[in-house]
Protein backbone atom coordinates (compact mmCIF):
# COMPACT_ATOMS: atom_id res chain seq x y z
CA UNK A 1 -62.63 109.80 135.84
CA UNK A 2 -66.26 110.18 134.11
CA UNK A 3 -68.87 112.90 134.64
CA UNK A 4 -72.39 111.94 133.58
CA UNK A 5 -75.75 113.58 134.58
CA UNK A 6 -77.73 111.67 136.62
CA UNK A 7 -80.56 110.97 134.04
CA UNK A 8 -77.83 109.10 131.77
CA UNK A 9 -76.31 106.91 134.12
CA UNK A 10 -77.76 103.15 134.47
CA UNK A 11 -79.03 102.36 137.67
CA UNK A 12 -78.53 105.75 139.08
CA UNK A 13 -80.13 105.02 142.21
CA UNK A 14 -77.33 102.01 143.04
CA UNK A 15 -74.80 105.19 143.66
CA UNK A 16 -77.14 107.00 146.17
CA UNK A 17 -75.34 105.46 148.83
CA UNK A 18 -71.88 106.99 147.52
CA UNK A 19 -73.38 110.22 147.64
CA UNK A 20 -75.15 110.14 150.63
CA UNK A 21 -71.58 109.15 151.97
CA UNK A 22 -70.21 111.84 150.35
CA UNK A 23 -72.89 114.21 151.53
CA UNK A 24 -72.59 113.67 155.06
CA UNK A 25 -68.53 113.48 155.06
CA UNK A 26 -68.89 117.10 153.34
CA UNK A 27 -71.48 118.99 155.33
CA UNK A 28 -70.89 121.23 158.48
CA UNK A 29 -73.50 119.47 160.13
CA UNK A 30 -72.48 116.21 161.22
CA UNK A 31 -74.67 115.58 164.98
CA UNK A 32 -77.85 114.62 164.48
CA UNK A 33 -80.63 114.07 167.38
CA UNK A 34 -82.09 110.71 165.65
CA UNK A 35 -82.03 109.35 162.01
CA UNK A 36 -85.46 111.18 161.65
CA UNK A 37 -83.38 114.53 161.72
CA UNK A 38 -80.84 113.35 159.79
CA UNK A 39 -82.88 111.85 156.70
CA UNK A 40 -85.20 115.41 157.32
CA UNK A 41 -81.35 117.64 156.88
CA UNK A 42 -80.45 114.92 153.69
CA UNK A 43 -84.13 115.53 151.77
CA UNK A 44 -83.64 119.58 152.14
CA UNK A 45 -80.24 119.62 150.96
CA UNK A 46 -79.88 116.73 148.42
CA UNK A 47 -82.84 114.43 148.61
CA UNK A 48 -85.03 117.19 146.15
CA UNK A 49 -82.16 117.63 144.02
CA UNK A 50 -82.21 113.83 143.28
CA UNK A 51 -85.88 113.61 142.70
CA UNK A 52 -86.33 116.44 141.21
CA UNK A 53 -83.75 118.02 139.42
CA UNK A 54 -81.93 114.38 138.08
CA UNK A 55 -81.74 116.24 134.37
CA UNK A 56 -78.75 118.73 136.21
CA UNK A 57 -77.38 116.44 138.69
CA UNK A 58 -73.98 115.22 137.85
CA UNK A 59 -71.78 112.30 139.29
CA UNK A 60 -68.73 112.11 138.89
CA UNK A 61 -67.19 108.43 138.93
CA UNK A 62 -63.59 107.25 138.98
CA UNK A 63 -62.44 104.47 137.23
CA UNK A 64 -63.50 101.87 139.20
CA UNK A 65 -67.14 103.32 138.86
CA UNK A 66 -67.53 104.58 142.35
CA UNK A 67 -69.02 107.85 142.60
CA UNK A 68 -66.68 110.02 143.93
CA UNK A 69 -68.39 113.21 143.82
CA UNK A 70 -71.40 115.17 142.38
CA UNK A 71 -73.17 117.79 141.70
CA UNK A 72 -76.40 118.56 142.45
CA UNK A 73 -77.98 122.05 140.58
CA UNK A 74 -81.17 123.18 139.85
CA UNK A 75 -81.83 125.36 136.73
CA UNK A 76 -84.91 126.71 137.69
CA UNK A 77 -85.19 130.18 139.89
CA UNK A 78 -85.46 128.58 143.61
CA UNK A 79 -87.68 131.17 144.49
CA UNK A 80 -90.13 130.71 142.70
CA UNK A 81 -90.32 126.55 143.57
CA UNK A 82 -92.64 125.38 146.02
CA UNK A 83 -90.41 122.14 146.84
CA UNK A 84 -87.23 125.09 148.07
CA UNK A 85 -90.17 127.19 150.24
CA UNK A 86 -88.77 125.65 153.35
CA UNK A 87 -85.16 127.26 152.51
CA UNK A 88 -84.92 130.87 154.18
CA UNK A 89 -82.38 132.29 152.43
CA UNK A 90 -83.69 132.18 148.66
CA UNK A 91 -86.18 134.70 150.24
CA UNK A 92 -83.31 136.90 151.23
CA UNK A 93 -81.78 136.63 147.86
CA UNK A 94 -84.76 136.87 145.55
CA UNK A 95 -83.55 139.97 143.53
CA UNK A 96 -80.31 138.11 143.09
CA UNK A 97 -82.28 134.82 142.11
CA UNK A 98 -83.90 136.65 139.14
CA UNK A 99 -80.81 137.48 137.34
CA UNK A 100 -78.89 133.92 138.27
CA UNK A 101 -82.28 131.60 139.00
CA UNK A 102 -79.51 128.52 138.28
CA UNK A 103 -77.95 126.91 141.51
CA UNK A 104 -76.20 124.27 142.90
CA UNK A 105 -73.64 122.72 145.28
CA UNK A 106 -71.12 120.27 144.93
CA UNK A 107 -69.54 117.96 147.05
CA UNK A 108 -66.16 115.45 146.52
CA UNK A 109 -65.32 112.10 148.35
CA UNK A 110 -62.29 113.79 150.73
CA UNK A 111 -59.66 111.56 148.92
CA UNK A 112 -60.27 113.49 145.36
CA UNK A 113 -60.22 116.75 146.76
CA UNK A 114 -57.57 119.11 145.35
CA UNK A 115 -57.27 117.51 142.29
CA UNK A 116 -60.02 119.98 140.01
CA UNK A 117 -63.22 117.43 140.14
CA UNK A 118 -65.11 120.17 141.92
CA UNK A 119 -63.92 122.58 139.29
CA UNK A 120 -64.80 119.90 136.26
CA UNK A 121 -68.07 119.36 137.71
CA UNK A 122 -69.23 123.17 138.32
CA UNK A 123 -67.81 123.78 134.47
CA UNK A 124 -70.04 120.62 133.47
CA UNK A 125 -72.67 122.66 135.17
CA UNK A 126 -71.92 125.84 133.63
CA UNK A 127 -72.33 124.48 130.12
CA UNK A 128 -75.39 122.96 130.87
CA UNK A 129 -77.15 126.38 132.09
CA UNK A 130 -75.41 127.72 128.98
CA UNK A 131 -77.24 125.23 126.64
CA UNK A 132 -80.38 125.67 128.17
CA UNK A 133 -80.17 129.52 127.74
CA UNK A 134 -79.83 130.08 131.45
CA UNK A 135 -78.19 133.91 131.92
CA UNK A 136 -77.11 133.37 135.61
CA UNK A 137 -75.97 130.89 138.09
CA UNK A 138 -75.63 131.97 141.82
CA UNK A 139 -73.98 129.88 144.48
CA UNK A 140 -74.09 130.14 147.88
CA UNK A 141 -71.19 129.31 150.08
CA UNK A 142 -71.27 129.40 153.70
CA UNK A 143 -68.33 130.75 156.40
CA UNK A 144 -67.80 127.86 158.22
CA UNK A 145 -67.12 125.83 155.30
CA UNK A 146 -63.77 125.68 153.82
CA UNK A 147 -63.41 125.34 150.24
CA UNK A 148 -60.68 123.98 148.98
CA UNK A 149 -61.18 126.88 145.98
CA UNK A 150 -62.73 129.74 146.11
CA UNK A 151 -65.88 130.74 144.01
CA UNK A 152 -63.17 133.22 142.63
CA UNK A 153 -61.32 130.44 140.71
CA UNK A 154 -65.05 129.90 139.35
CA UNK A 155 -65.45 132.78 137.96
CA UNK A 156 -68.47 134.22 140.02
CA UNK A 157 -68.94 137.49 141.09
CA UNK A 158 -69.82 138.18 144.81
CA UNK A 159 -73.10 139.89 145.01
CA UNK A 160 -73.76 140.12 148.06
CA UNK A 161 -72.66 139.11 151.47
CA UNK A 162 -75.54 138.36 154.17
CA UNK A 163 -75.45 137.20 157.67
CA UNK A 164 -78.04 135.81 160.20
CA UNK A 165 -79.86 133.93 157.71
CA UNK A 166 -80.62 130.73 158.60
């Protein structure tokens, strides 16, 4: 297994489909009304984090150079990003975003899961945020998602916990 940021892999772009797979397999959302929806719920969540943010995206690929899994963070405070407006709850957690302005998700093929690729991949992260003197990193989970660990095996201290936000 290999982790490489996006920006240092050849021919990133020829794993997209991996990751969209990925992406969709992982999410809580799964019925779309038409493709139009779908590729609209793919560019909030993942599509800007690609284009974007490539310098702190990282892939993880198994031996076979399949991506597998990635993660897709943003060093930057989100509030304060035009292109993450259109996300409700940064506004809800704006004091929160000044201390830890670094986020991200992360997402593994279903068939690696429960082996510590999430885990490798949010440390990856971690270090990277570290190097580029970044104090905080906040993550945002939601309650109908299951993770197969728990932020607390990360490390991260809850903050806060908010409902009704979109």
């Amino acid at each position: 297994m290999k982790i490489q940021k996006a920006d240092e892999v050849a021919d990133f772009t020829s794993y997209l489909s991996d990751i969209d797979n990925i992406f969709f397999e992982s999410s809580a959302k799964r019925d779309f009304c038409n493709d139009e929806e779908k590729q609209s719920f793919r560019e909030v969540s993942l599509g800007r984090y690609v284009v974007r943010h490539r310098d702190s995206f990282f892939v993880a690929l198994d031996d076979a150079g399949r991506a597998v899994g990635y993660l897709a963070g943003c060093l930057e405070n989100p509030a304060k990003l035009d292109h993450f407006k259109d996300i409700a709850y940064f506004r809800y957690i704006d004091d929160i975003c000044q201390n830890y302005p670094a986020h991200f998700h992360v997402n593994i093929a279903g068939q690696y899961r429960n082996r510590g690729l999430g885990t490798t991949l949010v440390k990856r992260f971690a270090e990277w945020a570290t190097l580029h003197s970044v104090e905080g990193i906040q993550v945002v989970t939601s309650s109908v998602l299951e993770a197969s660990h728990s932020t607390d095996d990360w490390a991260f201290v809850n903050c806060e916990r908010f409902r009704g936000c979109p």
